[in-house]
N, C-alpha and C. Protein backbone atom coordinates (compact mmCIF):
# COMPACT_ATOMS: atom_id res chain seq x y z
N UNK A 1 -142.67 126.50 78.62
CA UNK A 1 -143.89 126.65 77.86
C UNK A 1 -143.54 126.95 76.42
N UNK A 2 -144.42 126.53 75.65
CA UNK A 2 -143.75 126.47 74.34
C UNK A 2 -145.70 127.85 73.93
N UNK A 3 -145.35 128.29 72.01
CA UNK A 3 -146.32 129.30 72.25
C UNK A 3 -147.06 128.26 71.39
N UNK A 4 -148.74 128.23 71.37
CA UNK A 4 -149.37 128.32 70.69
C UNK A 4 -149.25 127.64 68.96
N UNK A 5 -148.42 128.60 68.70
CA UNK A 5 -148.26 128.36 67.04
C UNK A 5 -146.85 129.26 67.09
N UNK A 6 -146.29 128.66 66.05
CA UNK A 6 -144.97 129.71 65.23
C UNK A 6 -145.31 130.78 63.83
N UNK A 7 -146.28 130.72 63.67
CA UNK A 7 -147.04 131.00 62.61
C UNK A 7 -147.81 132.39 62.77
N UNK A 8 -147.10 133.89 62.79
CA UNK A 8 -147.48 135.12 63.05
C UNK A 8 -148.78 135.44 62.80
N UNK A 9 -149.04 134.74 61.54
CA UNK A 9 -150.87 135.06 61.46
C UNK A 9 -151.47 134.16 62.20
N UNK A 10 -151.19 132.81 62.15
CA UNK A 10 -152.23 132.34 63.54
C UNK A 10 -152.00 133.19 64.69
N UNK A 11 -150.78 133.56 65.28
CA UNK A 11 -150.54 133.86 66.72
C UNK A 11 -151.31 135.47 66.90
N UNK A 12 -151.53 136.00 65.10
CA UNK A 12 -152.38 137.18 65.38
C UNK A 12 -153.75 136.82 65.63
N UNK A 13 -154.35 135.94 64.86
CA UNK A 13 -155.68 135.64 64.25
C UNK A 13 -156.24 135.04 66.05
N UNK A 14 -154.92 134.04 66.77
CA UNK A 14 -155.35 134.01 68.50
C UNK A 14 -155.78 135.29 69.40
N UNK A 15 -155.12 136.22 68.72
CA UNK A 15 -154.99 137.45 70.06
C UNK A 15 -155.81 138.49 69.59
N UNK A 16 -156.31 137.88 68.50
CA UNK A 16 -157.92 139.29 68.18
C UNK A 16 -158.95 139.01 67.66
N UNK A 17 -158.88 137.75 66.63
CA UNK A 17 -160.11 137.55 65.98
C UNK A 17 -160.80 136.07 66.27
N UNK A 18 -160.19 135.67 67.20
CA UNK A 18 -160.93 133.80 67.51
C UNK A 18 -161.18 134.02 69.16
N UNK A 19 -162.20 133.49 69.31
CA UNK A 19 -162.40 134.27 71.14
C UNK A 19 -161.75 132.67 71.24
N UNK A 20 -161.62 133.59 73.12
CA UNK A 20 -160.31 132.86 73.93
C UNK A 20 -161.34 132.42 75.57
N UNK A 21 -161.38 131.97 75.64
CA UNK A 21 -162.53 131.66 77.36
C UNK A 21 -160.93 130.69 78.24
N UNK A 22 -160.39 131.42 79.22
CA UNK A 22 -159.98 131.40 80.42
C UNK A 22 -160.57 131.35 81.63
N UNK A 23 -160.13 130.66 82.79
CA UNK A 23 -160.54 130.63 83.72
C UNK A 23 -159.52 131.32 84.78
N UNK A 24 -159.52 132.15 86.09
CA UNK A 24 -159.02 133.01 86.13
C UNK A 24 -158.98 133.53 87.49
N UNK A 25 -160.26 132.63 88.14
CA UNK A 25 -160.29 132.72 89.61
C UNK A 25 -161.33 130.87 89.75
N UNK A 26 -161.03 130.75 91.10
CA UNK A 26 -162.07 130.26 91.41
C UNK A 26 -162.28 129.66 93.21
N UNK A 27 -163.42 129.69 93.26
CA UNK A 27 -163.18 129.77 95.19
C UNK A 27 -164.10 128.67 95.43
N UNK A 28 -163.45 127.74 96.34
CA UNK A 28 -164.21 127.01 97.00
C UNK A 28 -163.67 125.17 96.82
N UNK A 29 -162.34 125.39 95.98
CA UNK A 29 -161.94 124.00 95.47
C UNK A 29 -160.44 124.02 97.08
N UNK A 30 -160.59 122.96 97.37
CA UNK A 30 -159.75 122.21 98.68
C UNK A 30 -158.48 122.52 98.08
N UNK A 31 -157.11 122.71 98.63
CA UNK A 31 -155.96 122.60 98.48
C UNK A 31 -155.50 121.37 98.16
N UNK A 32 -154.83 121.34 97.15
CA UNK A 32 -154.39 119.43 96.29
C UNK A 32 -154.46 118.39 97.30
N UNK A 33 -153.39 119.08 98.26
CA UNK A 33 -153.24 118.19 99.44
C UNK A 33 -154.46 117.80 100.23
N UNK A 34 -155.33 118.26 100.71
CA UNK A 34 -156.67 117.71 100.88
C UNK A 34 -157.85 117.59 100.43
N UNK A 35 -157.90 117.66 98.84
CA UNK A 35 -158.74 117.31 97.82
C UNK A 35 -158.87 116.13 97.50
N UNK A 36 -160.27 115.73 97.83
CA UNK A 36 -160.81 114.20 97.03
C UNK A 36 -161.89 114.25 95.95
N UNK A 37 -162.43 113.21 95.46
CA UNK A 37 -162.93 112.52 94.37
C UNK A 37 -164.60 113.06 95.08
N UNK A 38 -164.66 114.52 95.59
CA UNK A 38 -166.43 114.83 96.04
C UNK A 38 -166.67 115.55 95.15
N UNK A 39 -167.82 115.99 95.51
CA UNK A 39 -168.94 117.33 94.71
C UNK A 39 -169.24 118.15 95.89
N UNK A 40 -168.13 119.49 96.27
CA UNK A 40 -168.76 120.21 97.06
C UNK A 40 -169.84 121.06 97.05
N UNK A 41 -170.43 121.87 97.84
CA UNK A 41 -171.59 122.60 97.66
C UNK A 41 -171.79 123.37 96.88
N UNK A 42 -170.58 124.37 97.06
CA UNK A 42 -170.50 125.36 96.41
C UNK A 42 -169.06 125.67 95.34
N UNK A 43 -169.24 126.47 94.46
CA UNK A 43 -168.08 126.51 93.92
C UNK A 43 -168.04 128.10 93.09
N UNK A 44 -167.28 128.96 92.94
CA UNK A 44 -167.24 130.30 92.16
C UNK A 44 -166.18 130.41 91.55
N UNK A 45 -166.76 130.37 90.17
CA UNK A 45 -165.56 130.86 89.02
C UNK A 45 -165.48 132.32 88.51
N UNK A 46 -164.42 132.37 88.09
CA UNK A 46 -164.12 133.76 87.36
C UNK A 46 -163.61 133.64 85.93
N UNK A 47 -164.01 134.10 85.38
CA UNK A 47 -164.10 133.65 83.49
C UNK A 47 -163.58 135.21 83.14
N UNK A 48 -162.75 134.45 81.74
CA UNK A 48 -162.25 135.68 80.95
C UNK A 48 -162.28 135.18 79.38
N UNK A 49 -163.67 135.75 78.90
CA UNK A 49 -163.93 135.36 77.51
C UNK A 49 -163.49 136.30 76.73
N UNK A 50 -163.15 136.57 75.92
CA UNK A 50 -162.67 137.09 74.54
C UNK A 50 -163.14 136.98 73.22
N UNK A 51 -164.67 137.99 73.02
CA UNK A 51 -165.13 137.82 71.79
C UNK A 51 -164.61 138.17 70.23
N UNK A 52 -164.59 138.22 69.31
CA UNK A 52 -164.28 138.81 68.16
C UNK A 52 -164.78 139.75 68.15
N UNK A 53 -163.97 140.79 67.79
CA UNK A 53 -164.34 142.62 67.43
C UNK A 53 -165.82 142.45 66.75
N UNK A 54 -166.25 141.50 65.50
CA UNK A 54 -167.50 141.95 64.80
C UNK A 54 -168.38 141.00 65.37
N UNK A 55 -168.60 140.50 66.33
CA UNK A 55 -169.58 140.00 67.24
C UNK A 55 -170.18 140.82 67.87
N UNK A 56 -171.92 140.48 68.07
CA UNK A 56 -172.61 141.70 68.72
C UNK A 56 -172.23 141.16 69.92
N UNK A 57 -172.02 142.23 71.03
CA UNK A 57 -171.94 141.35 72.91
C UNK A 57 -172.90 141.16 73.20
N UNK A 58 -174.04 142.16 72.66
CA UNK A 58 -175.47 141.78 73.35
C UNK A 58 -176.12 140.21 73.47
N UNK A 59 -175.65 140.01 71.63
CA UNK A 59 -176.19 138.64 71.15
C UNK A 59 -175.45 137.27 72.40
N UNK A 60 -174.00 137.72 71.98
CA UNK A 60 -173.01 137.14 72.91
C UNK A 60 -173.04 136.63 74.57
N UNK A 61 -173.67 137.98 75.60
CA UNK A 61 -174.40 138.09 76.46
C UNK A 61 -175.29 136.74 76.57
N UNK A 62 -176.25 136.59 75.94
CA UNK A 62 -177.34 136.09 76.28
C UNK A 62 -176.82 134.70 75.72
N UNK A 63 -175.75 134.32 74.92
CA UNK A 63 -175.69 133.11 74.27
C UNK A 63 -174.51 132.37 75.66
N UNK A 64 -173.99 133.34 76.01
CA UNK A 64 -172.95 132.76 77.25
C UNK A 64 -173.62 131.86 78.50
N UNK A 65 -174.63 133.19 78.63
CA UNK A 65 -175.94 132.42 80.16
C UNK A 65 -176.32 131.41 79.45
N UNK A 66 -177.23 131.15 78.19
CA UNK A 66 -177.73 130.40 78.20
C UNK A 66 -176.95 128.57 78.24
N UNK A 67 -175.81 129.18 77.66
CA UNK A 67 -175.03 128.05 77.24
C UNK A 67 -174.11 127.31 78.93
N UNK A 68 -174.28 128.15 79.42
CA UNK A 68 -173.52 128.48 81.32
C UNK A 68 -174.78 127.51 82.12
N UNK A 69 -175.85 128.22 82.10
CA UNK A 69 -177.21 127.99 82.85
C UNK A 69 -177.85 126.45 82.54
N UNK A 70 -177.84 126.12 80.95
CA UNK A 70 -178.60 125.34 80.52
C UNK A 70 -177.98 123.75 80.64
N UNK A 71 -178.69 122.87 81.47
CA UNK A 71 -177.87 121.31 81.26
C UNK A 71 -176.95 121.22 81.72
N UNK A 72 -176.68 121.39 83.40
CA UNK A 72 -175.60 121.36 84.01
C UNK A 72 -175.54 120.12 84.62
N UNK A 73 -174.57 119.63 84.62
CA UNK A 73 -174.21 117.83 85.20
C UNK A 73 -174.62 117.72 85.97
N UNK A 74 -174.77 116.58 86.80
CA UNK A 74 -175.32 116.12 87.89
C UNK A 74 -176.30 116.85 88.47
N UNK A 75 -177.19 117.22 87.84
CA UNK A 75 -178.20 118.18 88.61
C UNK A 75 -177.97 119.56 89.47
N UNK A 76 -176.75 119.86 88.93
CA UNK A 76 -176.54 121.35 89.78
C UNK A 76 -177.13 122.23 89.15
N UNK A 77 -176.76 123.61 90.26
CA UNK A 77 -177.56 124.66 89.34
C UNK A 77 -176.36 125.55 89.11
N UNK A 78 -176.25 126.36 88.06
CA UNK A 78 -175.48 127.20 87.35
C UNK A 78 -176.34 128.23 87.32
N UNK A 79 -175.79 129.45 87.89
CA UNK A 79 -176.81 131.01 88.27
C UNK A 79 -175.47 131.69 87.56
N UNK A 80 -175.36 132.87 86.23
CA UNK A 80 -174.81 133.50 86.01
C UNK A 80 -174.95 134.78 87.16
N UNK A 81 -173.88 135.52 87.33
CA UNK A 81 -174.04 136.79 87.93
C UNK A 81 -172.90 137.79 87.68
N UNK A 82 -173.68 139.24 87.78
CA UNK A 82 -172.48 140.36 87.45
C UNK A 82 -171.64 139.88 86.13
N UNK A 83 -172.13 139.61 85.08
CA UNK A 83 -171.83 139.81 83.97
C UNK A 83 -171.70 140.32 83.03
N UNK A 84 -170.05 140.41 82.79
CA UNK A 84 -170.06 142.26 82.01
C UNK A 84 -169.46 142.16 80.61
N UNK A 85 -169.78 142.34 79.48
CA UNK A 85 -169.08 142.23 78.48
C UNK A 85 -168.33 143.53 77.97
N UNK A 86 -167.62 143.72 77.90
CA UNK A 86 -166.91 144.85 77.82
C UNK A 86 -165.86 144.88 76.27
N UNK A 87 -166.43 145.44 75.25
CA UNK A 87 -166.41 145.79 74.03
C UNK A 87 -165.59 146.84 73.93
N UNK A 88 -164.39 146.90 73.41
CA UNK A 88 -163.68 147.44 73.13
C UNK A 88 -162.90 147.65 71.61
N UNK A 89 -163.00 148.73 70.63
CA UNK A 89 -162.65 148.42 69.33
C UNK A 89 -160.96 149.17 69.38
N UNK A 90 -160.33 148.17 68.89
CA UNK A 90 -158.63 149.14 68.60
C UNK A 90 -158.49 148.78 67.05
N UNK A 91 -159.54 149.49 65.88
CA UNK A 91 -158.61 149.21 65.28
C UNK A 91 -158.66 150.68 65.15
């Protein structure tokens, strides 16, 4: 694996001030080996977003669902749940 950037202020400006959205769990996808080209029923992800310190979460909060919830492909439905933003300041 190679990093990101070589460039100390980008590699800072990644790890505090530009949010980061990971994925981190997810349940319900077939093992490679017996995975095909379907749309199963169900599916559960686990997300790890990373806002900027001077972002409100509240605002953030509501811009995540909506953006999660709203206009999902093929007619599925997207239900946010147990969603926690968790704000933390180090400087």
């Amino acid at each position: 694996m190679q990093p990101t950037t070589t460039q100390p202020l980008e590699a800072y400006l990644n790890r505090t001030w530009r949010s980061q959205l990971s994925v981190i769990g997810v349940d319900g996808l077939p093992p490679t080996v017996s995975a095909g080209n379907v749309t199963l029923p169900i599916h559960n992800f686990k997300l790890s977003l990373r806002i900027p310190p001077t972002l409100d979460a509240a605002k953030a909060e509501k811009d995540i669902i909506k953006l999660l919830e709203s206009n999902p492909p093929y007619n599925a439905r997207v239900t946010v749940r147990n969603l926690r933003i968790i704000y933390i300041e180090s400087f």
